[in-house]
PDB file of N, CA and C in Angstrom:
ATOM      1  N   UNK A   1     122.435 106.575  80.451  1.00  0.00           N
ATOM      2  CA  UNK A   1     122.682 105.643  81.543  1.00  0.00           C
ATOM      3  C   UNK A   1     122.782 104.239  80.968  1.00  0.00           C
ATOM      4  N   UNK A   2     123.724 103.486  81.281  1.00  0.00           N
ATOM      5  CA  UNK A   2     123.983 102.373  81.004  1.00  0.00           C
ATOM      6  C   UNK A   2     123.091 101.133  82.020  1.00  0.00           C
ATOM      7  N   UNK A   3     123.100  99.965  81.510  1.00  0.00           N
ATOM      8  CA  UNK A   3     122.133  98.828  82.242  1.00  0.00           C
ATOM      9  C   UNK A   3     122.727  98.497  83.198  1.00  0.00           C
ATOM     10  N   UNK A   4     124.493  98.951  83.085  1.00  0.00           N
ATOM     11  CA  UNK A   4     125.146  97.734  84.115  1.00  0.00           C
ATOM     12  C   UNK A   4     125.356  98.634  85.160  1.00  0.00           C
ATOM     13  N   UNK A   5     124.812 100.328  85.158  1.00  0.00           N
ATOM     14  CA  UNK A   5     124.645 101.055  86.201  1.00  0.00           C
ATOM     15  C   UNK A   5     124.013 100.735  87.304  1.00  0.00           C
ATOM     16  N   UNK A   6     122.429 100.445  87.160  1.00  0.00           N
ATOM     17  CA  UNK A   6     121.500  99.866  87.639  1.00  0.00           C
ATOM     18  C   UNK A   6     121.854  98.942  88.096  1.00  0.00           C
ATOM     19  N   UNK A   7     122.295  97.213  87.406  1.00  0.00           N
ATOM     20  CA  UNK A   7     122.967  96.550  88.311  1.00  0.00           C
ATOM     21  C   UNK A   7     123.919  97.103  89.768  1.00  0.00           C
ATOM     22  N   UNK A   8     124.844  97.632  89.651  1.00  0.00           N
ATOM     23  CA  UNK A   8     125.709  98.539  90.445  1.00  0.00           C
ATOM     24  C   UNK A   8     125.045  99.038  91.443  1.00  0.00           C
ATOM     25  N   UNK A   9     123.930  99.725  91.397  1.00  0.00           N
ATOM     26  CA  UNK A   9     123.298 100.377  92.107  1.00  0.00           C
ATOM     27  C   UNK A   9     122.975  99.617  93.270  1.00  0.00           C
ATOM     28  N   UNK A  10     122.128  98.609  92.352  1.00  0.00           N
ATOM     29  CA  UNK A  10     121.235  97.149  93.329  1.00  0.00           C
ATOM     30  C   UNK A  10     122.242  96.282  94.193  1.00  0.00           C
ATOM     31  N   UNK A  11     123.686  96.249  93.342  1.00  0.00           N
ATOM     32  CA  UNK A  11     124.423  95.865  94.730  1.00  0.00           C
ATOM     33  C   UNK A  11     124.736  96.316  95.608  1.00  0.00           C
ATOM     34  N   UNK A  12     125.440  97.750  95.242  1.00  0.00           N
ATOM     35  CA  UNK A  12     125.316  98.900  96.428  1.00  0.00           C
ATOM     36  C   UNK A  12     124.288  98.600  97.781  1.00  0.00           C
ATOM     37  N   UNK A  13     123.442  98.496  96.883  1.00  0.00           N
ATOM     38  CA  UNK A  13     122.011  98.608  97.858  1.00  0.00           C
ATOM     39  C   UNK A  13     121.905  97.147  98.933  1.00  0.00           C
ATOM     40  N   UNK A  14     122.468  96.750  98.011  1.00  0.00           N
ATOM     41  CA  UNK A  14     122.481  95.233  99.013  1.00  0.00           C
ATOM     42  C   UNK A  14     122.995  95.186 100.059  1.00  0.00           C
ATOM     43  N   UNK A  15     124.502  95.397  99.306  1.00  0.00           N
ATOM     44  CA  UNK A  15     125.656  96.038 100.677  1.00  0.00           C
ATOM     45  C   UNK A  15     125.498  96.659 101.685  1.00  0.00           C
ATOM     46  N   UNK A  16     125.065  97.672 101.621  1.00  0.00           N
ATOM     47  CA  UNK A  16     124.210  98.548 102.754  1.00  0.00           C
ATOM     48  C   UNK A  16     123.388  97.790 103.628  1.00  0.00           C
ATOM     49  N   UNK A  17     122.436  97.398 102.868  1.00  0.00           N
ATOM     50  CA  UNK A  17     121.107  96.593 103.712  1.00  0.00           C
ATOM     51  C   UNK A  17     122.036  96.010 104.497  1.00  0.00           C
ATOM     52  N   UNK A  18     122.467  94.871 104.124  1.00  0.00           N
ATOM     53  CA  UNK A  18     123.659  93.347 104.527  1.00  0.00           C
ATOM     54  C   UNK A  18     124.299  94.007 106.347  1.00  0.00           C
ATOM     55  N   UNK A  19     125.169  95.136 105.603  1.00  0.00           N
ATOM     56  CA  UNK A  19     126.053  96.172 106.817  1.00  0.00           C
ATOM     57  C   UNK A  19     124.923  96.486 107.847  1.00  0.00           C
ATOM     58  N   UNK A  20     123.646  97.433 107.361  1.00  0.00           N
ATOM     59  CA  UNK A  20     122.562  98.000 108.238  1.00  0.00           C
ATOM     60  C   UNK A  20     121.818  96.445 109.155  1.00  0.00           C
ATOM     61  N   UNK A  21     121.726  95.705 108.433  1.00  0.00           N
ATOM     62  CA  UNK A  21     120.978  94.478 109.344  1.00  0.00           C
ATOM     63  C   UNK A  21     122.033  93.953 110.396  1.00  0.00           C
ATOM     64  N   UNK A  22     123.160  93.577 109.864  1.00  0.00           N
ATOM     65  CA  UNK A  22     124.450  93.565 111.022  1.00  0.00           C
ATOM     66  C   UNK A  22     124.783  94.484 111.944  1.00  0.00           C
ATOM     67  N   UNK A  23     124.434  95.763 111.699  1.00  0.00           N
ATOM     68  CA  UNK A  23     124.463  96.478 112.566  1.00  0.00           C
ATOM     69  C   UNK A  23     123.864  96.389 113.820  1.00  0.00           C
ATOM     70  N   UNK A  24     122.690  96.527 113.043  1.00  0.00           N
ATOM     71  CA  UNK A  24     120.957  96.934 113.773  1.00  0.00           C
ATOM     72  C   UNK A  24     121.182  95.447 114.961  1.00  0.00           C
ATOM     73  N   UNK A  25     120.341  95.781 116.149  1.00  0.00           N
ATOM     74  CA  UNK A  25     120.049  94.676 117.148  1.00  0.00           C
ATOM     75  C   UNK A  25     119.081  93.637 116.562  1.00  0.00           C
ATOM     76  N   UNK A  26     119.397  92.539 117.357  1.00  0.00           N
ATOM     77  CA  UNK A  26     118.684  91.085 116.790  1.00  0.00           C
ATOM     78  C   UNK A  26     116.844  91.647 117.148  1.00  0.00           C
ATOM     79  N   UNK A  27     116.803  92.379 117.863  1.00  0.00           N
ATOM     80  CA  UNK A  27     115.373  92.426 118.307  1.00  0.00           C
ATOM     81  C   UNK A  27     114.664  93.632 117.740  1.00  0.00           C
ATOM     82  N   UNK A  28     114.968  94.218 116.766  1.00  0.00           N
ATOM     83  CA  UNK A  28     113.980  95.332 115.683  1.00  0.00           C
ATOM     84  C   UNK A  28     113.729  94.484 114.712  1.00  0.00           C
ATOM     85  N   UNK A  29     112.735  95.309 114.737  1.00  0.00           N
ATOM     86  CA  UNK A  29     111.564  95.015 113.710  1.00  0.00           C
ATOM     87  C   UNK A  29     112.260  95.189 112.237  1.00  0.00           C
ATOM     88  N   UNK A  30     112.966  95.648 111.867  1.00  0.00           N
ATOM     89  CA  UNK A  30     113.249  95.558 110.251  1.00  0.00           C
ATOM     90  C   UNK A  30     114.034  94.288 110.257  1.00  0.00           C
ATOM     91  N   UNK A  31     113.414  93.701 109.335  1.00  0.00           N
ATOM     92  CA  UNK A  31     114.261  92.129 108.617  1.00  0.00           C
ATOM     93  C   UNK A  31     115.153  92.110 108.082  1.00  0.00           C
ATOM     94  N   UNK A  32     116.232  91.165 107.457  1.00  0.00           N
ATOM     95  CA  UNK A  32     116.624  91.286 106.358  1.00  0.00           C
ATOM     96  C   UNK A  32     116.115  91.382 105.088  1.00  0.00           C
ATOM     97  N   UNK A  33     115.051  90.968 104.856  1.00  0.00           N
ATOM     98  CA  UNK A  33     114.281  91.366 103.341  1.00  0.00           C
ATOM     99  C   UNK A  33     113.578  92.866 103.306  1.00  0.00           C
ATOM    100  N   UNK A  34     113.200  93.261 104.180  1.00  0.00           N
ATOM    101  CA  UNK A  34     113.132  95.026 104.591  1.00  0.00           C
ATOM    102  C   UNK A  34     114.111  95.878 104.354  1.00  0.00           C
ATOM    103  N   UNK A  35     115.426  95.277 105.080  1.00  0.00           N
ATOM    104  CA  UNK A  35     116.865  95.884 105.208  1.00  0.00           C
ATOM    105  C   UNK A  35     117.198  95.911 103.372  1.00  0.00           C
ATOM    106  N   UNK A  36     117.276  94.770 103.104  1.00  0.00           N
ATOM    107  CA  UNK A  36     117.800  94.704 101.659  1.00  0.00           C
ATOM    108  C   UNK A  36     116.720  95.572 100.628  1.00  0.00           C
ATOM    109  N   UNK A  37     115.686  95.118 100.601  1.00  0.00           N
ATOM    110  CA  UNK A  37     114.513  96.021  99.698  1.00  0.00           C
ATOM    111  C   UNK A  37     114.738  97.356 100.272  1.00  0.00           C
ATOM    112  N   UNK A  38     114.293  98.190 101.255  1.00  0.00           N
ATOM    113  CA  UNK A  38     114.543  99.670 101.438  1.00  0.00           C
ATOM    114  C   UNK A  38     116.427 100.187 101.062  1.00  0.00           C
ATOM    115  N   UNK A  39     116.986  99.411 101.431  1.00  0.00           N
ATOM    116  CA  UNK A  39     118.162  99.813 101.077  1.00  0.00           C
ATOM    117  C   UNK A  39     118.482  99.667  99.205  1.00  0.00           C
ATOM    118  N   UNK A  40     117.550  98.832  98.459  1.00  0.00           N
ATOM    119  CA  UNK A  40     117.812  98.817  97.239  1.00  0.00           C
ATOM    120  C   UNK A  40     117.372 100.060  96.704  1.00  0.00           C
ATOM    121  N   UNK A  41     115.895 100.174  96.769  1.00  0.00           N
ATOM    122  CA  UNK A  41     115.188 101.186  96.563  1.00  0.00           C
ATOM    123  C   UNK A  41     115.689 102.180  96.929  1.00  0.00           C
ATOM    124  N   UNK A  42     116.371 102.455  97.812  1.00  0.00           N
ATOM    125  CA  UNK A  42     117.065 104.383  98.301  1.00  0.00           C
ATOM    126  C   UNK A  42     118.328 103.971  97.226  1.00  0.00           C
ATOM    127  N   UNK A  43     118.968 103.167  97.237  1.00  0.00           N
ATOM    128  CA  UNK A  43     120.200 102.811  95.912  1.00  0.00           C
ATOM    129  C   UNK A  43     119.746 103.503  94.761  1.00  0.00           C
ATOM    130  N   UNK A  44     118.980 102.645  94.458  1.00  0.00           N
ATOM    131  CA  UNK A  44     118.379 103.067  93.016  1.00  0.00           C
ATOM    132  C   UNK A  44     117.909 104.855  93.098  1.00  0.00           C
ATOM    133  N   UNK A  45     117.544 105.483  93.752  1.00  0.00           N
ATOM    134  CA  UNK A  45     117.007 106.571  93.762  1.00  0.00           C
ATOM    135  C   UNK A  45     118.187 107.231  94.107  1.00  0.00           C
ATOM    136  N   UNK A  46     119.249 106.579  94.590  1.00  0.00           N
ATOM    137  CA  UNK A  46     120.120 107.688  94.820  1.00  0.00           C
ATOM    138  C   UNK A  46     120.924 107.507  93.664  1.00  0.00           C
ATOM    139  N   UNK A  47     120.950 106.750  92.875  1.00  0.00           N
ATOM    140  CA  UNK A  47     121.976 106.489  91.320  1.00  0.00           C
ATOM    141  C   UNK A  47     121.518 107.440  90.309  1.00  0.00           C
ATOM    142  N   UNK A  48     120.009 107.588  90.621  1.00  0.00           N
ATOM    143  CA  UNK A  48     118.605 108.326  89.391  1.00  0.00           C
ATOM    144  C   UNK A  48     119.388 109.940  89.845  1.00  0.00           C
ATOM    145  N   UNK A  49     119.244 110.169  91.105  1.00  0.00           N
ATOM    146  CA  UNK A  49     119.709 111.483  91.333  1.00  0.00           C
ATOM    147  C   UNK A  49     121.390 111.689  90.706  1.00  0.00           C
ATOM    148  N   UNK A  50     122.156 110.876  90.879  1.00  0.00           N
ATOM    149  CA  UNK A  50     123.289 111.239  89.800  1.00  0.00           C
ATOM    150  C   UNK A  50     123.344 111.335  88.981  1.00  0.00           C
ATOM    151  N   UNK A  51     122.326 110.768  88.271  1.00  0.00           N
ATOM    152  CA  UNK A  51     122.027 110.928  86.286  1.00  0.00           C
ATOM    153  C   UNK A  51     121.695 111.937  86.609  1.00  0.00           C
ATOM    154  N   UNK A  52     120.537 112.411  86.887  1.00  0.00           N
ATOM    155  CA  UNK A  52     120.269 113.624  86.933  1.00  0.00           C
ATOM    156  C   UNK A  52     120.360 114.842  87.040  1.00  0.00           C
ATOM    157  N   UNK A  53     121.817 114.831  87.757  1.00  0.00           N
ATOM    158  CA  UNK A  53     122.877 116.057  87.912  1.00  0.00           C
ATOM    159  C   UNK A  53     124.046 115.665  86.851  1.00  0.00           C
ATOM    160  N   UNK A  54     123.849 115.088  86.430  1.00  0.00           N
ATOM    161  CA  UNK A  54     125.291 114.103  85.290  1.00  0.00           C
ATOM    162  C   UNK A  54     126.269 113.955  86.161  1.00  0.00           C
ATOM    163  N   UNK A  55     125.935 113.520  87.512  1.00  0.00           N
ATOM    164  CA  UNK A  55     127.256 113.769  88.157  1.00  0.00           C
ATOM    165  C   UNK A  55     127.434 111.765  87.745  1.00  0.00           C
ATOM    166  N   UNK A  56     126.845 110.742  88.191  1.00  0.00           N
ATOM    167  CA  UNK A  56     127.383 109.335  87.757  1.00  0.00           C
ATOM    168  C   UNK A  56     127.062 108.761  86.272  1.00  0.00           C
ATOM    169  N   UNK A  57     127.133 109.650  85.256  1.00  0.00           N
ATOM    170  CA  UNK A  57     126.951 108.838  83.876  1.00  0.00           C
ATOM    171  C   UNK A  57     127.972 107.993  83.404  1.00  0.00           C
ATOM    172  N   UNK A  58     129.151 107.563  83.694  1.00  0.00           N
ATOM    173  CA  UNK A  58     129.845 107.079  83.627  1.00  0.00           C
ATOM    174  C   UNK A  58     129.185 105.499  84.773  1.00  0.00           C
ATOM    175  N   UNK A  59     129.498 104.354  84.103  1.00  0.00           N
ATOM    176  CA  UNK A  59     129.340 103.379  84.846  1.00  0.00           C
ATOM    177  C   UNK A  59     130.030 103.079  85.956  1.00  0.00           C
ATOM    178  N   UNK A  60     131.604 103.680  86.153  1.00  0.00           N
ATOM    179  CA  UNK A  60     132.151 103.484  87.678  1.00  0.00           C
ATOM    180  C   UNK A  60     132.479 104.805  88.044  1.00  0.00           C
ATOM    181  N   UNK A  61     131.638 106.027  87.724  1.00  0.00           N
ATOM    182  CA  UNK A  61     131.999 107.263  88.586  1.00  0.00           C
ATOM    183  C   UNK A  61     131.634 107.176  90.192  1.00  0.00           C
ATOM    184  N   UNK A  62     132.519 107.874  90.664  1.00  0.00           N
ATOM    185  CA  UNK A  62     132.455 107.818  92.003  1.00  0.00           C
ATOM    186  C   UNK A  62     131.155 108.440  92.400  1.00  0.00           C
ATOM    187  N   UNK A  63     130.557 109.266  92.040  1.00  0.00           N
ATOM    188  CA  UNK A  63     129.847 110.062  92.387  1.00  0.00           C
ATOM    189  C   UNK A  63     128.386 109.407  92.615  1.00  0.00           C
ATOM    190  N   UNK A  64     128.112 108.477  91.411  1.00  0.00           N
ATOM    191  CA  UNK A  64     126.985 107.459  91.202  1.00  0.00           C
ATOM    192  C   UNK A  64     127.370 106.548  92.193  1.00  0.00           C
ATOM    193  N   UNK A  65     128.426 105.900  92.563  1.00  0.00           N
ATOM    194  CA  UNK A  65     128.525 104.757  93.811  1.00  0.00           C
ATOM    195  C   UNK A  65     127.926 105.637  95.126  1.00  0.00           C
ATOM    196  N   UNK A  66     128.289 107.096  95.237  1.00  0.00           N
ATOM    197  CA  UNK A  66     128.509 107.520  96.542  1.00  0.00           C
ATOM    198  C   UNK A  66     126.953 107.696  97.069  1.00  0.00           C
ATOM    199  N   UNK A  67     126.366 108.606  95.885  1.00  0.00           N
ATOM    200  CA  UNK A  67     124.570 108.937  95.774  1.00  0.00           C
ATOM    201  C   UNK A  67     124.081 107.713  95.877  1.00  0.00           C
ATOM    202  N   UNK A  68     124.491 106.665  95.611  1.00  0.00           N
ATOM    203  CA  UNK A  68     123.833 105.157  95.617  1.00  0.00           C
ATOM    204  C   UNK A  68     123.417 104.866  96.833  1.00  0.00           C
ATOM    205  N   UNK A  69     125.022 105.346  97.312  1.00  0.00           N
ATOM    206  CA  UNK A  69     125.301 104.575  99.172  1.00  0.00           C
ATOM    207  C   UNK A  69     124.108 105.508  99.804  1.00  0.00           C
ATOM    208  N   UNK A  70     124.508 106.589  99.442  1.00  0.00           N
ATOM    209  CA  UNK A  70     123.583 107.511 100.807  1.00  0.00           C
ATOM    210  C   UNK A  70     122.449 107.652 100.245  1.00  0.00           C
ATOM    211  N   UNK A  71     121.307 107.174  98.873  1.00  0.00           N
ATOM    212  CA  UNK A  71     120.350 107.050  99.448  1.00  0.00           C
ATOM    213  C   UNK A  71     119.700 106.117  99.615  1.00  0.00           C
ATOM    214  N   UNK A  72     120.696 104.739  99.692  1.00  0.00           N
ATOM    215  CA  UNK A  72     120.320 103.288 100.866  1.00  0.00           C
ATOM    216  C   UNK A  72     120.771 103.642 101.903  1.00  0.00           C
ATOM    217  N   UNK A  73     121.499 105.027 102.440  1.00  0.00           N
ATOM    218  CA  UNK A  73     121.787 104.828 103.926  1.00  0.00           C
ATOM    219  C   UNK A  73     120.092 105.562 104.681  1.00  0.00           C
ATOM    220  N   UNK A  74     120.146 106.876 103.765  1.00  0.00           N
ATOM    221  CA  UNK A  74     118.954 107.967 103.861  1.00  0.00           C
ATOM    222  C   UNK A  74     118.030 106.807 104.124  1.00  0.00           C
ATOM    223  N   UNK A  75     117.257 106.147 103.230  1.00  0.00           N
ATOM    224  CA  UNK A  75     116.401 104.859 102.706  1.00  0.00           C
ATOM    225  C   UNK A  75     115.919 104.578 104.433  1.00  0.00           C
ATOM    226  N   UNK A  76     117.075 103.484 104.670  1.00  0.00           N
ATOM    227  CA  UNK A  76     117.278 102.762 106.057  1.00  0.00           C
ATOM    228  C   UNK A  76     116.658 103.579 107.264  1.00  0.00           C
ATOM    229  N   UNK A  77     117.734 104.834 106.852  1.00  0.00           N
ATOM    230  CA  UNK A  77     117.433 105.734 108.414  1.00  0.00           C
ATOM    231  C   UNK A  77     116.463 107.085 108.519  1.00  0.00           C
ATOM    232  N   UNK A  78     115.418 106.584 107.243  1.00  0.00           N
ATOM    233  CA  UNK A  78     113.881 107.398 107.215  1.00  0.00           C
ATOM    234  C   UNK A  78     113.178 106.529 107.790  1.00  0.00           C
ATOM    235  N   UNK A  79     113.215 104.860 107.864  1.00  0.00           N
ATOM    236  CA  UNK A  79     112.620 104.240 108.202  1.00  0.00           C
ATOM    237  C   UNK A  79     112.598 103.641 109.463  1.00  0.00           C
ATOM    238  N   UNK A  80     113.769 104.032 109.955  1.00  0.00           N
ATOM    239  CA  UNK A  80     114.230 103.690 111.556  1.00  0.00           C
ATOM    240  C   UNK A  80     113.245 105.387 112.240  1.00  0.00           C
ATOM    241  N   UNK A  81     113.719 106.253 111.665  1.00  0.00           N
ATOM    242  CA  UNK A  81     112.936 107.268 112.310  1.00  0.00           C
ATOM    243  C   UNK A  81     111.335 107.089 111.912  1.00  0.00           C
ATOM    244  N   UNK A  82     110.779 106.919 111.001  1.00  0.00           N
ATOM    245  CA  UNK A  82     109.144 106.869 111.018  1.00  0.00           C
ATOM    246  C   UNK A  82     109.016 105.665 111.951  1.00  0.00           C
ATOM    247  N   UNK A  83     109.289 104.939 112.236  1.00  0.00           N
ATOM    248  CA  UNK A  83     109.249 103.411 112.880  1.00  0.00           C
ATOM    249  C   UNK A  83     109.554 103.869 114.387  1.00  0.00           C
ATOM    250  N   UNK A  84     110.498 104.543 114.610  1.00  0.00           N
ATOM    251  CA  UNK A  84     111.084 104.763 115.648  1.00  0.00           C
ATOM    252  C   UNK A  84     112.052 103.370 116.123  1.00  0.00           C
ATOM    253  N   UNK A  85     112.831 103.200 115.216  1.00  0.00           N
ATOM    254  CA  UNK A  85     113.214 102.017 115.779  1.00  0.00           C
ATOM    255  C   UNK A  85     114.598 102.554 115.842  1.00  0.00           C
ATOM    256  N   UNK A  86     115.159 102.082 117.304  1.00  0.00           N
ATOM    257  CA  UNK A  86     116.849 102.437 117.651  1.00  0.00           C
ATOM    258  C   UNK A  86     117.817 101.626 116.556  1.00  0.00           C
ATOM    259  N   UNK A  87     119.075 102.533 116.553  1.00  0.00           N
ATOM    260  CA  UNK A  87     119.437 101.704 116.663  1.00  0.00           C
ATOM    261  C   UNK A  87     120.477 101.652 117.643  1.00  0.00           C
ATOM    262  N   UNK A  88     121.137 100.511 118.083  1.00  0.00           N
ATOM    263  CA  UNK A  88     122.151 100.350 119.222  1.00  0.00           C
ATOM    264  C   UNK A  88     120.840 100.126 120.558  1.00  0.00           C
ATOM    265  N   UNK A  89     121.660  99.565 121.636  1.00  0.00           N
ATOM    266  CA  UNK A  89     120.644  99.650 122.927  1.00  0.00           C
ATOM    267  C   UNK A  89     119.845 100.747 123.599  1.00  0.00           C
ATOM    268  N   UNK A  90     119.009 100.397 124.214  1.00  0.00           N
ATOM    269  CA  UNK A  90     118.295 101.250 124.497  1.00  0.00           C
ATOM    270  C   UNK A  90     117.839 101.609 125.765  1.00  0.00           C
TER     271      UNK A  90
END
């Protein structure tokens, strides 16, 4: 695994958060520094799981962007369900 993977990852993860907080209503409880940190952290764990299958060893395989995305999306929406927090109106 390369260093500038990891970078990659953490933006991924950003991205997500950034999208998920824009999404999400002005009145839940997850922040933007929540949004961005849980969404980094499921990034990163979802990049680890592509090394791990060798599916993203390559620094721009698709496969490592995609595992990135979904587990800052997973990340987000484990935490909307333990929280119970909607999203959209309610």
């Amino acid at each position: 695994m390369e260093p500038i993977a990891l970078i990659n990852w953490v933006l991924v993860g950003v991205a997500v958060g950034v999208m998920t907080r824009l999404l999400m209503p002005q009145g839940e409880p997850l922040g933007w520094g929540a949004a961005l940190v849980l969404a980094i952290v499921g990034s990163v764990g979802g990049g680890l799981v592509a090394v791990s299958f060798h599916l993203g060893t390559q620094v721009y395989a698709p496969a490592g962007w995609l595992l990135s995305a979904l587990g800052a999306t997973a990340a987000l929406m484990t935490y909307c369900w333990v929280t119970d927090a909607a999203v959209g109106p309610r």
